[in-house]
C-alpha atoms as a PDB file:
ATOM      1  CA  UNK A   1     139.014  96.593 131.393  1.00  0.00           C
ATOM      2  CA  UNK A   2     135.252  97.254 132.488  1.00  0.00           C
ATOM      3  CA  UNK A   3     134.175  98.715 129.258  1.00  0.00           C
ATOM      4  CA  UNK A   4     135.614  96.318 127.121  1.00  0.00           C
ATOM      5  CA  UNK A   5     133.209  93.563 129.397  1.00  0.00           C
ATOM      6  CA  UNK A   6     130.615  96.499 128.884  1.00  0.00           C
ATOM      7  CA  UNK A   7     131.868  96.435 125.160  1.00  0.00           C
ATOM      8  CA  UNK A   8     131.995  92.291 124.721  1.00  0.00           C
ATOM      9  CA  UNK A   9     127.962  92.242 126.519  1.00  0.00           C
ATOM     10  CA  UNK A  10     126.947  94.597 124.608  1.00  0.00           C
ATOM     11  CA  UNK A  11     128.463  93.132 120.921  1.00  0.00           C
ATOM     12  CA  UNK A  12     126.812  89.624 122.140  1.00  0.00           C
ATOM     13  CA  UNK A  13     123.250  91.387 123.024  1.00  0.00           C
ATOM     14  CA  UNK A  14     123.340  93.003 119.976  1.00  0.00           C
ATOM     15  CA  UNK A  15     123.989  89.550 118.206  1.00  0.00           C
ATOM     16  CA  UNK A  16     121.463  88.044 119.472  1.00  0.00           C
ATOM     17  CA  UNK A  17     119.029  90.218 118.998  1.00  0.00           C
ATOM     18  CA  UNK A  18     119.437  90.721 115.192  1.00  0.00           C
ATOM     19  CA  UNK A  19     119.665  87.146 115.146  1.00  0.00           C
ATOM     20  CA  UNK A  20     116.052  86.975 116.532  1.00  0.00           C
ATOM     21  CA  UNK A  21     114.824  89.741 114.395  1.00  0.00           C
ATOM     22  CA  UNK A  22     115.814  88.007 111.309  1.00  0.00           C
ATOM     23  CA  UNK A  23     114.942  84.862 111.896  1.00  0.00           C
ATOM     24  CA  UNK A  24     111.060  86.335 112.841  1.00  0.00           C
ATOM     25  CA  UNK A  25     111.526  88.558 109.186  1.00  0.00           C
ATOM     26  CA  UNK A  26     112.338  84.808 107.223  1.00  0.00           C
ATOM     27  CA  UNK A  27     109.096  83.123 109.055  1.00  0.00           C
ATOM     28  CA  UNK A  28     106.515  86.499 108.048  1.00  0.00           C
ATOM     29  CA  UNK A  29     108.737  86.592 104.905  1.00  0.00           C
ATOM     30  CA  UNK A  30     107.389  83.330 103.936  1.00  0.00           C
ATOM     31  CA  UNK A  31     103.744  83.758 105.462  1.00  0.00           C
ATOM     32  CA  UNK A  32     103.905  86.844 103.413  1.00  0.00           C
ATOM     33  CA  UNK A  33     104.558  85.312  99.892  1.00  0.00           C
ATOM     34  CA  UNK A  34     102.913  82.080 100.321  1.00  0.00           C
ATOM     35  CA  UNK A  35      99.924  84.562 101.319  1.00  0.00           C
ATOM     36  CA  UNK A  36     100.847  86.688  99.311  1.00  0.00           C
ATOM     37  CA  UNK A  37      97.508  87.024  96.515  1.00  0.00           C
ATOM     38  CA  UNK A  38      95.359  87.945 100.134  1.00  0.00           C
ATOM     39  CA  UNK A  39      97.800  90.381 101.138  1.00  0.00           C
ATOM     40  CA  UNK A  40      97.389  92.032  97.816  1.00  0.00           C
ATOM     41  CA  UNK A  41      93.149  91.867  98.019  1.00  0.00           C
ATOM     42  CA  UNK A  42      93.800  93.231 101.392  1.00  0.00           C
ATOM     43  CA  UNK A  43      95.455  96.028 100.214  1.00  0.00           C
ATOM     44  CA  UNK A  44      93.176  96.858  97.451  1.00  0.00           C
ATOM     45  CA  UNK A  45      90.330  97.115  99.881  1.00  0.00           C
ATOM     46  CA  UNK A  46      91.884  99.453 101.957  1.00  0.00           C
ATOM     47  CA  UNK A  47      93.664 101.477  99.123  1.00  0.00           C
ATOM     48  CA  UNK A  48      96.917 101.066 100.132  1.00  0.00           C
ATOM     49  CA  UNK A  49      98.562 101.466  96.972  1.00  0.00           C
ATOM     50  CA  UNK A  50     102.570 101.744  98.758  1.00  0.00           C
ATOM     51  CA  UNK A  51     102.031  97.862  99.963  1.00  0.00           C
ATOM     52  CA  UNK A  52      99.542  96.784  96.581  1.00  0.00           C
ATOM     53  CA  UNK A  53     103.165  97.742  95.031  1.00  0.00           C
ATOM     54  CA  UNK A  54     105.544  95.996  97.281  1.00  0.00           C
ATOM     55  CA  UNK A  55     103.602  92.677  97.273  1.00  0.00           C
ATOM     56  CA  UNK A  56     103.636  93.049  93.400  1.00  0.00           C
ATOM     57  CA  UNK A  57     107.081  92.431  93.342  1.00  0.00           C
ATOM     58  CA  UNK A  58     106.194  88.881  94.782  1.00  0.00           C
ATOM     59  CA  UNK A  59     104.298  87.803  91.419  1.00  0.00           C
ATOM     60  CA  UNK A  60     100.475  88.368  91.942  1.00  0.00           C
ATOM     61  CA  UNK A  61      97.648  87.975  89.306  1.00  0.00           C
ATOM     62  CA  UNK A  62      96.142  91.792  89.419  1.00  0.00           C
ATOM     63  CA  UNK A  63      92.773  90.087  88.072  1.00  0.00           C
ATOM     64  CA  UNK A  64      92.237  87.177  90.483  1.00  0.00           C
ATOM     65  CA  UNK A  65      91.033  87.117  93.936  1.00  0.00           C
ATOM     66  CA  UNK A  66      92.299  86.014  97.445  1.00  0.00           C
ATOM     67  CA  UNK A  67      90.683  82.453  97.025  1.00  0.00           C
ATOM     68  CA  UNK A  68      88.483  80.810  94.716  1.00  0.00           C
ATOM     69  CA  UNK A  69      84.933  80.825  96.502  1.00  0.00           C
ATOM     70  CA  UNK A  70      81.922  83.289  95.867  1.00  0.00           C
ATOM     71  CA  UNK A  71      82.787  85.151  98.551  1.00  0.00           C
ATOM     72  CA  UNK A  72      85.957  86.057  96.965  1.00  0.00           C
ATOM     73  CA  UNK A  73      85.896  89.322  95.149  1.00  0.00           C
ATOM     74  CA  UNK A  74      88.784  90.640  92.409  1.00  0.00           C
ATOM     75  CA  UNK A  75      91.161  93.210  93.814  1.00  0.00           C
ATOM     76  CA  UNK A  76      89.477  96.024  91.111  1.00  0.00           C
ATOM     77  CA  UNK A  77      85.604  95.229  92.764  1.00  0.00           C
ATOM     78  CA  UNK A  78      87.012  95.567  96.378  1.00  0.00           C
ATOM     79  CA  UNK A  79      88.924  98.732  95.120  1.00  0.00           C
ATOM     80  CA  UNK A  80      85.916 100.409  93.613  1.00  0.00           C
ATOM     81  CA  UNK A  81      83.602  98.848  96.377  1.00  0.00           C
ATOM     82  CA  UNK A  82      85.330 101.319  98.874  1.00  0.00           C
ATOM     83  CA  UNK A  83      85.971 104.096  96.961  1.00  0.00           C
ATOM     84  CA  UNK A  84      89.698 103.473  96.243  1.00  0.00           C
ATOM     85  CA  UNK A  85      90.562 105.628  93.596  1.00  0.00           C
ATOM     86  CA  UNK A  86      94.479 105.079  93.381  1.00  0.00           C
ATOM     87  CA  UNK A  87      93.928 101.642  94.046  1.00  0.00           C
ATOM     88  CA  UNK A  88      91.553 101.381  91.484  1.00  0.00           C
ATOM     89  CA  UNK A  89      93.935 103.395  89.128  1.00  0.00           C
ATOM     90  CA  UNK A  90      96.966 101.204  89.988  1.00  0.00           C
ATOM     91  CA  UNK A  91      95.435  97.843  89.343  1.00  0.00           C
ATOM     92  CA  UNK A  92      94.317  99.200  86.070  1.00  0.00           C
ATOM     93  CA  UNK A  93      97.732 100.649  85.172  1.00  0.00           C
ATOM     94  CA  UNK A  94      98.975  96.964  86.030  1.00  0.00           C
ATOM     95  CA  UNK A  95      96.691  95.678  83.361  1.00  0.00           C
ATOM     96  CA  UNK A  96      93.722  94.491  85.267  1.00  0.00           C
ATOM     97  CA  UNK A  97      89.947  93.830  83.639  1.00  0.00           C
ATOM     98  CA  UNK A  98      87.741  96.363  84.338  1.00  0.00           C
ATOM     99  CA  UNK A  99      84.840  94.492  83.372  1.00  0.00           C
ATOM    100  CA  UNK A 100      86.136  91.698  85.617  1.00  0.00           C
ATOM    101  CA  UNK A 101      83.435  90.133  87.388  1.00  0.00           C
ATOM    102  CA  UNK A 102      84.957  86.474  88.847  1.00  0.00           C
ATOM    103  CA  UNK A 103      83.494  84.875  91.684  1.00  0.00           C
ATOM    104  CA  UNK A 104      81.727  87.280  92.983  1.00  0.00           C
ATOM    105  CA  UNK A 105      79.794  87.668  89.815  1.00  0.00           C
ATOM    106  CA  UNK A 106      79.566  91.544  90.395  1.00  0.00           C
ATOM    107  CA  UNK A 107      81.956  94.139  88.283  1.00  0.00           C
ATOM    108  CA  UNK A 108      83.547  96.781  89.875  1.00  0.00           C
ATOM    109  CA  UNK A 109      81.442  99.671  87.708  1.00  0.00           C
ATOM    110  CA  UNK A 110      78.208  97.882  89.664  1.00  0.00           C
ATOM    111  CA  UNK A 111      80.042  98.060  93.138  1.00  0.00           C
ATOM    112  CA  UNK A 112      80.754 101.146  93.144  1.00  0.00           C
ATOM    113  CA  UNK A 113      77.511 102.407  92.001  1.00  0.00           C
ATOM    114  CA  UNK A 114      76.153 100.578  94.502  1.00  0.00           C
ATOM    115  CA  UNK A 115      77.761 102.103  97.203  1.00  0.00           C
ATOM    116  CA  UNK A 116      77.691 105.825  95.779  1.00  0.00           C
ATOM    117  CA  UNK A 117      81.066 105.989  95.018  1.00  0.00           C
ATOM    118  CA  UNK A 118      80.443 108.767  92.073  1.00  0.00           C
ATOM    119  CA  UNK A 119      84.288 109.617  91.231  1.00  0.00           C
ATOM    120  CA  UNK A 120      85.350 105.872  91.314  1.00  0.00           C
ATOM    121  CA  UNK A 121      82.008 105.087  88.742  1.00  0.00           C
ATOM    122  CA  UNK A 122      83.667 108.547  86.458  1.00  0.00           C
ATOM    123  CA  UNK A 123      87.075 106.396  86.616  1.00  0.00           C
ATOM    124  CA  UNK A 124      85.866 103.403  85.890  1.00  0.00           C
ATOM    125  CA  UNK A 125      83.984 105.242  82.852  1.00  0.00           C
ATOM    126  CA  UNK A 126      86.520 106.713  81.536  1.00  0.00           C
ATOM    127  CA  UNK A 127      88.981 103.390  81.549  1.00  0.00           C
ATOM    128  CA  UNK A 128      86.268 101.317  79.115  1.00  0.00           C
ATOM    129  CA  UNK A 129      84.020  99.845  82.132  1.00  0.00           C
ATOM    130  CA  UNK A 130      80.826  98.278  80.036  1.00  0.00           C
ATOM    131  CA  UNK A 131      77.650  99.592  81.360  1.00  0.00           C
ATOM    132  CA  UNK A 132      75.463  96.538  80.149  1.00  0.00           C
ATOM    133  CA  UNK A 133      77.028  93.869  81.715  1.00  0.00           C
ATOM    134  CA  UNK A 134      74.291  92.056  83.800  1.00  0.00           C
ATOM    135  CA  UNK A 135      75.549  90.161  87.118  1.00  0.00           C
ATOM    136  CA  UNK A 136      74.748  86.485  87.171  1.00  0.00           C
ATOM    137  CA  UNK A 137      72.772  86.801  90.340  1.00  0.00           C
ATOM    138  CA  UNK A 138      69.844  88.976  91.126  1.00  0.00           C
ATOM    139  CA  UNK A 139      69.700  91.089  93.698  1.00  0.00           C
ATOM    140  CA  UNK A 140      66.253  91.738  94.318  1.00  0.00           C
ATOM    141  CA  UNK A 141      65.506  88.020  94.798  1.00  0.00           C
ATOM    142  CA  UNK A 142      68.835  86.818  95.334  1.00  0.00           C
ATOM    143  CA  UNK A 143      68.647  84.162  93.126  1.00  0.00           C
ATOM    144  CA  UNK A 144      72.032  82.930  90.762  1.00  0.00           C
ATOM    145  CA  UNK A 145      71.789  81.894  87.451  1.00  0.00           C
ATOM    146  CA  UNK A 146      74.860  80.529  85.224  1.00  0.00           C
ATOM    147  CA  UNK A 147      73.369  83.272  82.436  1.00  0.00           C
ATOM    148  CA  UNK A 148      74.181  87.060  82.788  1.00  0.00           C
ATOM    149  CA  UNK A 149      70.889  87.804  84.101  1.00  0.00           C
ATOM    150  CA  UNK A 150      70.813  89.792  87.283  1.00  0.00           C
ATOM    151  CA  UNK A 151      71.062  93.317  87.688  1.00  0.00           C
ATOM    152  CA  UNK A 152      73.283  96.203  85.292  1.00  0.00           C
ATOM    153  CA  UNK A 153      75.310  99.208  87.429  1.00  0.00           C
ATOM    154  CA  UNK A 154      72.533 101.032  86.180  1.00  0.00           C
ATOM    155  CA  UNK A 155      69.274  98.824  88.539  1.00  0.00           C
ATOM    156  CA  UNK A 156      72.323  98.763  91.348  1.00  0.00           C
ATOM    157  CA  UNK A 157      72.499 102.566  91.470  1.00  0.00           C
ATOM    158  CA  UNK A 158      68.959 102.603  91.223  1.00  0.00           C
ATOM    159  CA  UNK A 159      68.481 100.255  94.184  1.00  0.00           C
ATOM    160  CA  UNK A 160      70.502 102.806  96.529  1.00  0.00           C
ATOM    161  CA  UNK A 161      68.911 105.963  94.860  1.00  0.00           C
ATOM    162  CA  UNK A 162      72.292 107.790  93.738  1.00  0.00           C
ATOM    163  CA  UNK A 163      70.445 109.869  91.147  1.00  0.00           C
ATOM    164  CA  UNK A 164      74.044 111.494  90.000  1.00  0.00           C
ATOM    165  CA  UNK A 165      75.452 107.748  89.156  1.00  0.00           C
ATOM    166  CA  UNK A 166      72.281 107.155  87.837  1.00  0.00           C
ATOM    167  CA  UNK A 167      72.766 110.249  85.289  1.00  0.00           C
ATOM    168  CA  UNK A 168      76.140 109.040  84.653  1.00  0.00           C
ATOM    169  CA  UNK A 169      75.176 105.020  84.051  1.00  0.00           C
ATOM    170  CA  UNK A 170      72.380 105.986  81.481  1.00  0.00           C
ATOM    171  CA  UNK A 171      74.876 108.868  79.661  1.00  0.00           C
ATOM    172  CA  UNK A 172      77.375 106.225  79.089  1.00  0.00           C
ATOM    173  CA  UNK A 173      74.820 103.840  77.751  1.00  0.00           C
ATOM    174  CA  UNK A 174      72.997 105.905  75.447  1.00  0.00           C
ATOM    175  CA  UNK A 175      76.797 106.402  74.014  1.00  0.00           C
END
């Protein structure tokens, strides 16, 4: 008799708690897909390719960014700015722009020469990234323009002295 009380308590806990549990999963789950574009940027930026997959099973746009202001960079530029190389890969695989330059008026080839990132800028290379696109703000007086006339991956590199991206830039121009 005492361990089919133990028994009943313990069927009732157990109840309970998965009630709990998924009723918390159905309130993230919806957080999560209603969020679900920022979740994907997120991941990009921190090359977490396992959850960039999983959320792409919600419908995201591989191309656009986490909200529509400046600030707001495509998942490819946060990808390269880091030094994400499967990220990078992935979001190209999934048919993202690698010239893409959106809001944040900066591609992902200039990011990552920017920040030294020498096997993302080989990557980016190799997948048809153009060399002369020009950023529509300047970075040396930080002033925006609606014309493409800021700086190339080639004056970014430049700017931070990576004299191996530098190489590579001006070998893929003179192509």
């Amino acid at each position: 008799m005492k361990q089919f009380v133990i028994s009943k308590f313990y069927l009732r806990f157990v109840t309970c708690f998965l009630t709990f549990v998924f009723s918390i999963a159905i309130v993230f789950a919806h957080k999560i897909y209603i969020n679900r574009q920022g979740v994907f940027n997120n991941a990009a930026w921190g090359g977490n390719v396992k959850l960039m997959k999983l959320v792409t099973l919600l419908g995201v746009d591989v191309d656009s960014s986490a909200c529509e202001y400046e600030t707001c960079p495509a998942p490819i530029v946060l990808a390269a700015w880091y030094g994400k190389d499967e990220a990078v890969l992935y979001l190209l695989d999934k048919g993202a722009d690698v010239n893409n330059k959106r809001n944040w008026e900066k591609t992902a080839l200039m990011m990552a020469a920017f920040n030294g990132n020498e096997k993302t800028v080989k990557l980016l290379l190799s997948k048809g990234a153009d060399v002369t696109i020009r950023a529509n703000i300047s970075i040396r007086d930080e002033v925006k323009s609606n014309e493409n006339t800021g700086e190339t991956a080639l004056d970014w590199a430049e700017l931070r002295q990576h004299t191996k991206i530098i190489q590579l830039l001006r070998d893929a121009e003179a192509k």
